[in-house]
Structures are given as structure tokens and as C-alpha cells.
N, C-alpha and C. Protein backbone atom coordinates (compact mmCIF):
# COMPACT_ATOMS: atom_id res chain seq x y z
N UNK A 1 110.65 129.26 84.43
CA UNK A 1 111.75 128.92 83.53
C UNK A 1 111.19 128.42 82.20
N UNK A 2 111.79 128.47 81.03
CA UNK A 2 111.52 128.11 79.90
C UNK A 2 111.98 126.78 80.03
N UNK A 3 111.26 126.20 78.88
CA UNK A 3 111.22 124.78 78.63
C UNK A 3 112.70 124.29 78.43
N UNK A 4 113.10 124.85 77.53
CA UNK A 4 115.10 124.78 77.56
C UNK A 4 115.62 124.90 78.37
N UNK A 5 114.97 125.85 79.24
CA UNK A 5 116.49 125.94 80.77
C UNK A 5 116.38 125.27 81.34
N UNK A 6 114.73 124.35 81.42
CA UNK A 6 114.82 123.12 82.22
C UNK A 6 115.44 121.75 81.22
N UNK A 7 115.36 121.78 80.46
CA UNK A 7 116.37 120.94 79.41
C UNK A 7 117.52 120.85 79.73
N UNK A 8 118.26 122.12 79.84
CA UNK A 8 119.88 122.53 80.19
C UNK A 8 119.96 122.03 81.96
N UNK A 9 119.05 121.99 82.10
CA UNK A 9 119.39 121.40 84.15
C UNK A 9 118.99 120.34 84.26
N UNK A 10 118.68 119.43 83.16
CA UNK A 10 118.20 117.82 83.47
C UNK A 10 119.30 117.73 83.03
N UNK A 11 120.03 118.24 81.93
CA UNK A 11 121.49 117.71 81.09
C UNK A 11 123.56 117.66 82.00
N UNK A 12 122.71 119.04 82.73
CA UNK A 12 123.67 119.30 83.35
C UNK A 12 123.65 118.32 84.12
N UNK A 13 122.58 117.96 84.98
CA UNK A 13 122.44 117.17 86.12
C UNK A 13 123.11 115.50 85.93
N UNK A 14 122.14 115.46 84.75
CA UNK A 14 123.39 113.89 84.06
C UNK A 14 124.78 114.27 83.85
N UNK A 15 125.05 115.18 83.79
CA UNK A 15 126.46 115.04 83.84
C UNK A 15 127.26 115.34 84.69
N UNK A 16 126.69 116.14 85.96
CA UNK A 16 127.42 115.64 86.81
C UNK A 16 127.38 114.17 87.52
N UNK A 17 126.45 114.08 87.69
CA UNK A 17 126.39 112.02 88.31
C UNK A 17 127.20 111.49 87.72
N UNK A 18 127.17 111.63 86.40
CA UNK A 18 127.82 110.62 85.53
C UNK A 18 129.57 110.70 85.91
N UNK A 19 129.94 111.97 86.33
CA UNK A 19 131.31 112.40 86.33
C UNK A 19 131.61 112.81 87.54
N UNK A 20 130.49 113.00 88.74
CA UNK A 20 131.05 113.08 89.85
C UNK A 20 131.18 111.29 90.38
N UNK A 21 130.04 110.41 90.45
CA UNK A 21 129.67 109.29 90.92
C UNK A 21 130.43 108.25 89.82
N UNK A 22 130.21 108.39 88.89
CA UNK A 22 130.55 107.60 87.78
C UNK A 22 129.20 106.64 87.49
N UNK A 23 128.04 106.85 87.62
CA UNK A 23 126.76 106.27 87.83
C UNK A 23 126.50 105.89 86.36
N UNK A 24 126.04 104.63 86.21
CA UNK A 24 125.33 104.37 84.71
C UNK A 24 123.96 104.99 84.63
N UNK A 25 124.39 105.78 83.09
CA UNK A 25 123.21 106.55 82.38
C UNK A 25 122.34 105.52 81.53
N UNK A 26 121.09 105.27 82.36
CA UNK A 26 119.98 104.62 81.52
C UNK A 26 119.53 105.20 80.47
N UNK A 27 119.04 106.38 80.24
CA UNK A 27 118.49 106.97 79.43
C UNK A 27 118.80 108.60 79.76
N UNK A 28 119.20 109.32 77.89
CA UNK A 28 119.18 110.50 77.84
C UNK A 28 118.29 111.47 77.12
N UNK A 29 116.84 111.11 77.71
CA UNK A 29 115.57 111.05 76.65
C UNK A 29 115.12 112.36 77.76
N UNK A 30 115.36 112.43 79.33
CA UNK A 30 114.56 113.33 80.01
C UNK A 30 113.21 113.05 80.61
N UNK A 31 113.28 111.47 80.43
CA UNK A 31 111.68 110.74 80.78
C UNK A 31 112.00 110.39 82.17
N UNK A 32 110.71 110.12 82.94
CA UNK A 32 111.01 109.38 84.84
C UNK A 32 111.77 107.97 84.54
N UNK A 33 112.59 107.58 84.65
CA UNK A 33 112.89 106.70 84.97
C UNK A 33 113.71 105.34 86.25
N UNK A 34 112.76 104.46 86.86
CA UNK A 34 113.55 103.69 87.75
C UNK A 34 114.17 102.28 87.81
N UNK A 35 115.05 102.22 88.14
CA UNK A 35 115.67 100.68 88.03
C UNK A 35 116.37 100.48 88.77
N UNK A 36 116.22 98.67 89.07
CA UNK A 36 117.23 98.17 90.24
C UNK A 36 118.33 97.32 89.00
N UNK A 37 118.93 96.15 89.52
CA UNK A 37 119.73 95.01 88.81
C UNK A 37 118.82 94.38 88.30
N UNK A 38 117.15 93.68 88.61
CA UNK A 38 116.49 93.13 87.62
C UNK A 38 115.09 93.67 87.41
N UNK A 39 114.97 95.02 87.27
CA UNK A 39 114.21 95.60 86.91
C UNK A 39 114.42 97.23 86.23
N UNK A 40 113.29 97.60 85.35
CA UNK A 40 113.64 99.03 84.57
C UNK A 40 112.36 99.35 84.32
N UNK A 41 111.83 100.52 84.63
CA UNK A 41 110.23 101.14 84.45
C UNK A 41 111.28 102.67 83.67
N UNK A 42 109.93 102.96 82.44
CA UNK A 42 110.49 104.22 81.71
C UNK A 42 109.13 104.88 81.97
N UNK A 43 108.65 106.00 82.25
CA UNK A 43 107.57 106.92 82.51
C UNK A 43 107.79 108.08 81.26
N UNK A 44 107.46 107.66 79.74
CA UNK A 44 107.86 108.88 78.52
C UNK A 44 106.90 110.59 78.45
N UNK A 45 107.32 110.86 78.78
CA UNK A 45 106.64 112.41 79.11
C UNK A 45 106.45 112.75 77.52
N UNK A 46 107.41 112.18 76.55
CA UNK A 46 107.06 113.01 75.32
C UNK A 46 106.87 111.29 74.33
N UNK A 47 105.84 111.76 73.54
CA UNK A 47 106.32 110.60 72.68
C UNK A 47 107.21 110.42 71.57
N UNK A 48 107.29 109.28 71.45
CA UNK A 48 109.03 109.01 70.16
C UNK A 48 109.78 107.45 70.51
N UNK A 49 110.62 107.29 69.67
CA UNK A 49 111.75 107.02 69.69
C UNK A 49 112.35 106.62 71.08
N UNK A 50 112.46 105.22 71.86
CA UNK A 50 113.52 105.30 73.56
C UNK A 50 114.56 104.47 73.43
N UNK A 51 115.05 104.46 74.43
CA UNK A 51 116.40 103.63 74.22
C UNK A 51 116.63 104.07 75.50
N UNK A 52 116.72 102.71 76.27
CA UNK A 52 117.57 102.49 77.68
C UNK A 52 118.37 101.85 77.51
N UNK A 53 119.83 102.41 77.79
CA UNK A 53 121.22 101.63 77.94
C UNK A 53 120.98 101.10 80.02
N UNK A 54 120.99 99.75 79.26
CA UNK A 54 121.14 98.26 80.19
C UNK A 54 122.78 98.74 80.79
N UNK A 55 123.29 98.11 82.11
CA UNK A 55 124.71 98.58 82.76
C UNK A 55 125.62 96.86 82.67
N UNK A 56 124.44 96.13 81.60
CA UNK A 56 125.58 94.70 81.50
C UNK A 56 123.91 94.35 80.31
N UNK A 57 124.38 92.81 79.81
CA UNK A 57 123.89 92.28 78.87
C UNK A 57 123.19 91.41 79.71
N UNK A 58 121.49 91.37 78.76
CA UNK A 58 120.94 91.24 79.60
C UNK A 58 119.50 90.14 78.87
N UNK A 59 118.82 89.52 79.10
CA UNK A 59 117.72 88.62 78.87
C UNK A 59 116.83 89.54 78.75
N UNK A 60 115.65 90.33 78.61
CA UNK A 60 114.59 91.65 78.52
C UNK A 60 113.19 90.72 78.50
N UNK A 61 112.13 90.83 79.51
CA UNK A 61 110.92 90.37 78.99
C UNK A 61 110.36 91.74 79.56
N UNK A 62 108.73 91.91 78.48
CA UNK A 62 108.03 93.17 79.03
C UNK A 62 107.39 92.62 80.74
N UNK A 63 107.16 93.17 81.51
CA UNK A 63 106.95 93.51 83.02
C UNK A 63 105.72 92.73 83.10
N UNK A 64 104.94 93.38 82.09
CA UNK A 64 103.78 93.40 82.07
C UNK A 64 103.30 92.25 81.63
N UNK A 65 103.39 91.86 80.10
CA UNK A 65 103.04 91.06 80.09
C UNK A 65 104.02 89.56 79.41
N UNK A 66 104.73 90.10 79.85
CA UNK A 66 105.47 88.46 80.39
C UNK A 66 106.27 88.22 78.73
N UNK A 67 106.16 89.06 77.64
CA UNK A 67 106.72 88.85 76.51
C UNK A 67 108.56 89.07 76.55
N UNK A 68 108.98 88.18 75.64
CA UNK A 68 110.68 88.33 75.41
C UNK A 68 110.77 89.53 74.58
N UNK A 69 111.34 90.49 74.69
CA UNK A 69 111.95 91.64 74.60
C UNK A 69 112.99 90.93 73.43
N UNK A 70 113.86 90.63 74.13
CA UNK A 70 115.37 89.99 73.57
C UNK A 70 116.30 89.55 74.48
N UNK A 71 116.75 88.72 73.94
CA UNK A 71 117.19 87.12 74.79
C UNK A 71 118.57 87.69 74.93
N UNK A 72 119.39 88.67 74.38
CA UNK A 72 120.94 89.22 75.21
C UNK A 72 120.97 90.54 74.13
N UNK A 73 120.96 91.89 75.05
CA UNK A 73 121.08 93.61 74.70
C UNK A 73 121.28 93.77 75.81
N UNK A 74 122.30 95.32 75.51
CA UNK A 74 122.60 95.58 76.22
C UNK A 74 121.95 97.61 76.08
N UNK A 75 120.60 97.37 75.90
CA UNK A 75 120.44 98.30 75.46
C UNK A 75 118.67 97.86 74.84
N UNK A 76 117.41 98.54 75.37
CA UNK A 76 116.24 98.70 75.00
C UNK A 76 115.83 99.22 74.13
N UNK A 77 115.27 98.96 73.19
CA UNK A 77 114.54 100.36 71.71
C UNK A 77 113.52 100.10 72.19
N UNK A 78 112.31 100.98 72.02
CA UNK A 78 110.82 101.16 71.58
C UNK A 78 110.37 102.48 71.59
N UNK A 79 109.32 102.27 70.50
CA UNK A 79 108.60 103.88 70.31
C UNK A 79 107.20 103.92 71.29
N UNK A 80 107.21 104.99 72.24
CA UNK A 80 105.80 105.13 73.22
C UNK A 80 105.53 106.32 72.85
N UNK A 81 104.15 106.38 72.83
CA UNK A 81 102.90 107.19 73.56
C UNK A 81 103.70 108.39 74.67
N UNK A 82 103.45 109.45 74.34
CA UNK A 82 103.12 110.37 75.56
C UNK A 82 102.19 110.10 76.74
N UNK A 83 103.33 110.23 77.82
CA UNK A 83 102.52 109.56 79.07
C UNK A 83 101.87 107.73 79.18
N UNK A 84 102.77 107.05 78.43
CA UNK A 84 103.06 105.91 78.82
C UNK A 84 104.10 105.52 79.69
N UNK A 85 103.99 104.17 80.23
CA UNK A 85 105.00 103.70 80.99
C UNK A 85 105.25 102.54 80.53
N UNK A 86 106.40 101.95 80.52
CA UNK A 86 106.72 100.67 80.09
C UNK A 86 107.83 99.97 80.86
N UNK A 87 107.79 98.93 81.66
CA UNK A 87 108.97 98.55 82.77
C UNK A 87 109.16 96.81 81.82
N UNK A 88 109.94 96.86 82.07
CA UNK A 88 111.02 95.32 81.94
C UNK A 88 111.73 94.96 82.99
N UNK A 89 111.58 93.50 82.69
CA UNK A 89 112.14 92.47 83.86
C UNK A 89 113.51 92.25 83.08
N UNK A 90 114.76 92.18 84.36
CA UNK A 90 116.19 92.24 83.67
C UNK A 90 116.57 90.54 84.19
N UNK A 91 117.27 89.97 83.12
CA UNK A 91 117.96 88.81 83.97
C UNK A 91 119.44 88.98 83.40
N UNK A 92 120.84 88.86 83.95
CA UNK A 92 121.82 89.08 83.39
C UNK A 92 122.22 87.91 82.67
N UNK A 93 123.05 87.99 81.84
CA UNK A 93 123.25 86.83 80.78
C UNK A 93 124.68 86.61 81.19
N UNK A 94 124.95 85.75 81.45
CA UNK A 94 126.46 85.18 82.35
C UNK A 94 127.58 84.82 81.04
């Protein structure tokens, strides 16, 4: 398959979850990504530009090394490296 048709079946695929399950979309970047309620790992296959939409507002420190992200988003920015990973610790903000 060409690189697009697998584009068009990661896209499709978010949209059915999203509209069969009603599942929150972390990210529509096409990168690995896993998360529970206080955790989020992004695996960027391409580099650029990310943005993980958080499913509530949230406290953000990096995983790794223990830095504040931002103290209430509901929603991650950062620019990675191809074939980086970057996970954050979630705490919800009441």
C-alpha cells in the first residue's frame, strides 16, 4: 500500500472509534500513542509540531524528568525528533 492509503486507514479508523465508541481522541498526528487517567507516552514516527488533547484539565509534569509541563491544559504542545518518545504524568485539576 502507498503511504496515503495507509494515512486514509489510520483516519478512517479514528473515526470510527470516535463515532462508534465515542472514545477521546488524544492525538491526530498518526504517532504510537498510550494512556491511562494519569499517564500519556507519544512514540513520534515523524518529526514536527504535537499536540495531545488531555480528556479533562489537567496538572502535566515530563515522565521523565520530573519537570512542570503546565500547572492546568487541557491539551499538550511540543516539537519532537523523529523517533522520539515523550510520556507525561497526568494529575486532574479538581
Amino acid at each position: 500500500m502507498a503511504d496515503n492509503e495507509w494515512e486514509s486507514l489510520e483516519i478512517l479508523e479514528r473515526d470510527v472509534c470516535k463515532a462508534v465508541a465515542d472514545n477521546h481522541i488524544y492525538s491526530k498526528t498518526g504517532d504510537y500513542l498510550m494512556a491511562n487517567e494519569r499517564f500519556v507516552a507519544l512514540y513520534c514516527i515523524t518529526a514536527g509540531e504535537k499536540r495531545i488533547n488531555l480528556p479533562q484539565t489537567c496538572r502535566v509534569e515530563d515522565a521523565l524528568g520530573g519537570e512542570l509541563v503546565t500547572q492546568a491544559a487541557d491539551e499538550i504542545r511540543f516539537t519532537a525528533r523523529a523517533g522520539e518518545t515523550r510520556s507525561f504524568v497526568l494529575e486532574p485539576v479538581v
